[in-house]
Protein backbone atom coordinates (compact mmCIF):
# COMPACT_ATOMS: atom_id res chain seq x y z
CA UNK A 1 -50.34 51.74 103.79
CA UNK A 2 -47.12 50.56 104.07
CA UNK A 3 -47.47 48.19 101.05
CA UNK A 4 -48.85 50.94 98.73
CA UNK A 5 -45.96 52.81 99.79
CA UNK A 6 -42.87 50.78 98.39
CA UNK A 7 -45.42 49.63 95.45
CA UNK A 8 -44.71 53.32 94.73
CA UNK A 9 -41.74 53.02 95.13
CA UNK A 10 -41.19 50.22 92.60
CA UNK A 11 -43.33 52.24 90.19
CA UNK A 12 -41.40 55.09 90.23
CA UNK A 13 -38.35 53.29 90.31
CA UNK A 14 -39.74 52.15 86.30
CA UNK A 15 -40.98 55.14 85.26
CA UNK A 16 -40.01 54.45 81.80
CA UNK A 17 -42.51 51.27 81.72
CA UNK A 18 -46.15 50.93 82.16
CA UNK A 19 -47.51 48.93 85.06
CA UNK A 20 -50.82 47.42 84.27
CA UNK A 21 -53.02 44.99 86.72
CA UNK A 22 -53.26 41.35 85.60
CA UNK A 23 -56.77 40.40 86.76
CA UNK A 24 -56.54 37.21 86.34
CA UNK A 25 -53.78 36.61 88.56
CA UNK A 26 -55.41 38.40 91.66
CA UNK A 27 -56.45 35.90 94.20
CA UNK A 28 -58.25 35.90 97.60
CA UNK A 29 -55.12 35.23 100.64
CA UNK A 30 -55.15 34.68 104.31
CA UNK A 31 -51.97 34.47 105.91
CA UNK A 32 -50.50 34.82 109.45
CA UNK A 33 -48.32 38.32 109.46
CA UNK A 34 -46.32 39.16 112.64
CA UNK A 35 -44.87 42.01 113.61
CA UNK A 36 -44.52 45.07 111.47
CA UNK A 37 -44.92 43.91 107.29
CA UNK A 38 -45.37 45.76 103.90
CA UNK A 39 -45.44 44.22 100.76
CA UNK A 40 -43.04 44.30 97.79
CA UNK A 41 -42.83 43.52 94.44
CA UNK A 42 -40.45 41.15 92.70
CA UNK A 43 -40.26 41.05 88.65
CA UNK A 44 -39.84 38.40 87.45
CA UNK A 45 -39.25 37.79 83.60
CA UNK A 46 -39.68 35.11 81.14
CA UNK A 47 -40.47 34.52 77.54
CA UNK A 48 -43.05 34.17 76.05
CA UNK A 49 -45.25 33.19 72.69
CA UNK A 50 -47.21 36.39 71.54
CA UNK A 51 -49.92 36.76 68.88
CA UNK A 52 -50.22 39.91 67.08
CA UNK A 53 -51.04 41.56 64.12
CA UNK A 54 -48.02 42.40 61.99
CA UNK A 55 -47.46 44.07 58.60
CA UNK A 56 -46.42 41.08 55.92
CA UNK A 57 -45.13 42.53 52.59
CA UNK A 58 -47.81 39.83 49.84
CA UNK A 59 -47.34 39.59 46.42
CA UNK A 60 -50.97 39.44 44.11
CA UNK A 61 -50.61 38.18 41.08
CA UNK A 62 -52.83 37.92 38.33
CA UNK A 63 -53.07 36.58 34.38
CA UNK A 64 -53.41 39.98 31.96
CA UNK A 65 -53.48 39.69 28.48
CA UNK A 66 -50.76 41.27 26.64
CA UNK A 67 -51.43 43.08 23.42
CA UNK A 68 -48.70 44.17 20.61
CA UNK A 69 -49.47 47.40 18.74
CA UNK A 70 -49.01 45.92 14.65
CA UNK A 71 -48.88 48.69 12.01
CA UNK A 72 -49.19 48.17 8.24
CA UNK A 73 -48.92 50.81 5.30
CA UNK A 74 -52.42 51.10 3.32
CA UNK A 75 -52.61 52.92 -0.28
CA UNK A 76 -55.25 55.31 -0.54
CA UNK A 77 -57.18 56.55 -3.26
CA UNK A 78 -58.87 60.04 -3.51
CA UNK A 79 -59.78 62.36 -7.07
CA UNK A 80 -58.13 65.69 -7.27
CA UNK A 81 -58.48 68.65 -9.67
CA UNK A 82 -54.73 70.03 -11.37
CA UNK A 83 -53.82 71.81 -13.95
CA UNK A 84 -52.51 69.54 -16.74
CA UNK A 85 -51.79 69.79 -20.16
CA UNK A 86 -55.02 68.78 -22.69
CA UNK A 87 -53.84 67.70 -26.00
CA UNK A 88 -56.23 67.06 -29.19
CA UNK A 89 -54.65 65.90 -32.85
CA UNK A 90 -56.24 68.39 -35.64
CA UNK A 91 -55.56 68.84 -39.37
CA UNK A 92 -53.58 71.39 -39.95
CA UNK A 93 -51.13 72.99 -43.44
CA UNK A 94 -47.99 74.41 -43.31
CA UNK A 95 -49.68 78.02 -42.60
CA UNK A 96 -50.92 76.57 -39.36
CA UNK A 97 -54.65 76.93 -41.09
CA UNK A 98 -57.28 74.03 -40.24
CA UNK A 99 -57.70 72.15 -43.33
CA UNK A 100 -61.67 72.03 -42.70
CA UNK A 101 -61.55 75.32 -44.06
CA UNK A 102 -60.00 73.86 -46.81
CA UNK A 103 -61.85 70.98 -47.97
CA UNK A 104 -63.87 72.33 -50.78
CA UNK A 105 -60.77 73.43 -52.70
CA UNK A 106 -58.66 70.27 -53.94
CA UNK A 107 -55.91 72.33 -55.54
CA UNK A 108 -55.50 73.76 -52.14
CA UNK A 109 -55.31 70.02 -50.89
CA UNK A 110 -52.80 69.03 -53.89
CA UNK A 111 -50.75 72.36 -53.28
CA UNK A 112 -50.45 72.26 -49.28
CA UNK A 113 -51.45 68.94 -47.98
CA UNK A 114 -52.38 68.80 -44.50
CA UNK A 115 -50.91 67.33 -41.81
CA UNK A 116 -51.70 65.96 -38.23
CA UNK A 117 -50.67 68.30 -35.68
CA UNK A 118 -51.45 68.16 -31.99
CA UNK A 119 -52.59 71.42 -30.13
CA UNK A 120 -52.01 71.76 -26.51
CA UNK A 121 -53.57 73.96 -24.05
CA UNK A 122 -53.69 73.91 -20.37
CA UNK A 123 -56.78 73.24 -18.25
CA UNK A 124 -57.95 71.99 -15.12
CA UNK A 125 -58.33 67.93 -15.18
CA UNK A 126 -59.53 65.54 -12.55
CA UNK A 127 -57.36 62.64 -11.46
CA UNK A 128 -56.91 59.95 -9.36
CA UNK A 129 -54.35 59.72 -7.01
CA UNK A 130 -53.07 57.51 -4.47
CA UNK A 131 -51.10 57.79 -1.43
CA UNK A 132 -50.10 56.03 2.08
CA UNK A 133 -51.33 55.58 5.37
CA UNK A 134 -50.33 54.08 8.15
CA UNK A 135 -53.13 51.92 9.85
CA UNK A 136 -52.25 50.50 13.67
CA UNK A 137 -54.31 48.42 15.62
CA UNK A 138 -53.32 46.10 19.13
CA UNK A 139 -53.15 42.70 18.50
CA UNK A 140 -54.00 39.77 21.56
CA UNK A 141 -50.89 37.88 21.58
CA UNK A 142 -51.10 35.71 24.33
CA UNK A 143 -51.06 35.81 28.48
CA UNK A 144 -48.72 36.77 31.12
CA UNK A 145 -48.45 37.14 34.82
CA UNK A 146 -48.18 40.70 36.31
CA UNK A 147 -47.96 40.78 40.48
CA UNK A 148 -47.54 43.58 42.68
CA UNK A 149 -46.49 43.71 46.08
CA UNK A 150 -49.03 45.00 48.55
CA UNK A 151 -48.57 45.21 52.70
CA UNK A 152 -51.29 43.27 55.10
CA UNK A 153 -51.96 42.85 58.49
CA UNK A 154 -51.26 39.57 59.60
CA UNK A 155 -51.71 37.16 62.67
CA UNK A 156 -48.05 36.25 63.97
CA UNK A 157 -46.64 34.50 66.96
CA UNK A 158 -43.20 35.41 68.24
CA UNK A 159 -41.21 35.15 71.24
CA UNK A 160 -41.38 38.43 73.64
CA UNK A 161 -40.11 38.83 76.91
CA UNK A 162 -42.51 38.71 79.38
CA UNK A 163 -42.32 40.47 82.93
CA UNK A 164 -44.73 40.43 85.96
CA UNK A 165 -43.95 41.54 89.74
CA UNK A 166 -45.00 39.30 92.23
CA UNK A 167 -46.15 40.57 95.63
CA UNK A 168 -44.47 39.09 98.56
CA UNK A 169 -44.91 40.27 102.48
CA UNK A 170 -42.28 40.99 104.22
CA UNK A 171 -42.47 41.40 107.95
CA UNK A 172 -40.30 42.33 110.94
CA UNK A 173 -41.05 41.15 114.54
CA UNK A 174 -41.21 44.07 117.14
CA UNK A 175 -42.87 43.47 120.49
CA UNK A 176 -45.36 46.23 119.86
CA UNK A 177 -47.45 44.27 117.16
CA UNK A 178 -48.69 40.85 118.09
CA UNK A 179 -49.06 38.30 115.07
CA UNK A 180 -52.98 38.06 113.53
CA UNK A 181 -54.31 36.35 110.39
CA UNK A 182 -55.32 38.63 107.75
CA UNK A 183 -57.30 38.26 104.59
CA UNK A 184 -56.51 40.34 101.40
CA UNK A 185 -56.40 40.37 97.72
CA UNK A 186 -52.91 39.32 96.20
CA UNK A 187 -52.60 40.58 92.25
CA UNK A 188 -49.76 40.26 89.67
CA UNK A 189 -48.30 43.83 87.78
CA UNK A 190 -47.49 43.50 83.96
CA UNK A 191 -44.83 45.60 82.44
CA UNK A 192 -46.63 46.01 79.03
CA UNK A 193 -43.58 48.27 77.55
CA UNK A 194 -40.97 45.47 78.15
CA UNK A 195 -43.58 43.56 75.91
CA UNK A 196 -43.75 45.70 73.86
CA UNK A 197 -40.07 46.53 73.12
CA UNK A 198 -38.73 42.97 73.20
């Protein structure tokens, strides 16, 4: 009772940290106490090599092709209806008269000879016409490397500090209590926060 006592003690005393069992230290002990004994604790510290999965900043890279946007002016054709001047040559006299009306009189011919004249008038007239356009289109040019940088879990050893408190029995002679062998189970305490921390 006396042992649990100052082991709660101890534990109290490192509140902040958190006392965990190491099983595999715990071993079977006989040993010859006299007088009145309790057990303490001692830490003791040392480091260590640790493995444990830490976040590693990786790059992945990979080839992309890389394209080039190449433009070019195109002429285009297309038919479209306008107004526009339609022209004709006719035979015409000074009186502005068509000389068809004419042509069975030749003394009108020899008196007022006619003359080429051309009449204008203006209509609607079909035509072709051309204009630009700009025509784009991405062009393979060749490779290059694009990487980005991505965060993984990875294995790691590193030095931590490592603590344990080791029981020891301490005993104090008094004529009451006469010395006796006495079998018990002995077991290491981690401080996993010191681990932790460091």
């Amino acid at each position: 009772m006396e042992g649990l006592f100052v082991l709660f003690c101890l534990l109290f005393h490192h509140s902040a940290a958190i006392m965990v069992m190491d099983e595999t230290s715990c071993v079977e002990v006989e040993e010859r106490i006299c007088g009145t004994c309790h057990t303490i604790y001692m830490e003791e510290c040392r480091m260590k090599m640790v493995e444990e999965m830490m976040p590693v900043k990786v790059s992945m890279c990979k080839n992309v092709t890389r394209f080039e946007r190449i433009c070019k002016i195109v002429m285009n054709y297309k038919m479209v209806e306008e107004k526009h001047p339609i022209c004709k040559m006719e035979m015409m006299d000074k009186s502005h008269t068509f000389c068809q009306e004419k042509l069975g009189s030749a003394v009108a011919r020899s008196e007022d000879p006619c003359k080429h004249v051309m009449k204008c008038e203006i209509g609607m007239k079909k035509m072709k016409k051309q204009y630009p356009k700009i025509v784009c289109e991405k062009v393979a040019i060749g490779e290059e490397e694009k990487c980005v940088d991505m965060v993984k879990l990875k294995k790691k050893k590193h030095e931590a500090n490592y603590c344990s408190f080791i029981p020891k029995t301490v005993c104090h002679q008094d004529e009451v209590n006469e010395c006796r062998m006495v079998r018990r189970k002995m077991c290491n305490y981690q401080d996993r926060l010191a681990q932790k921390n460091s």
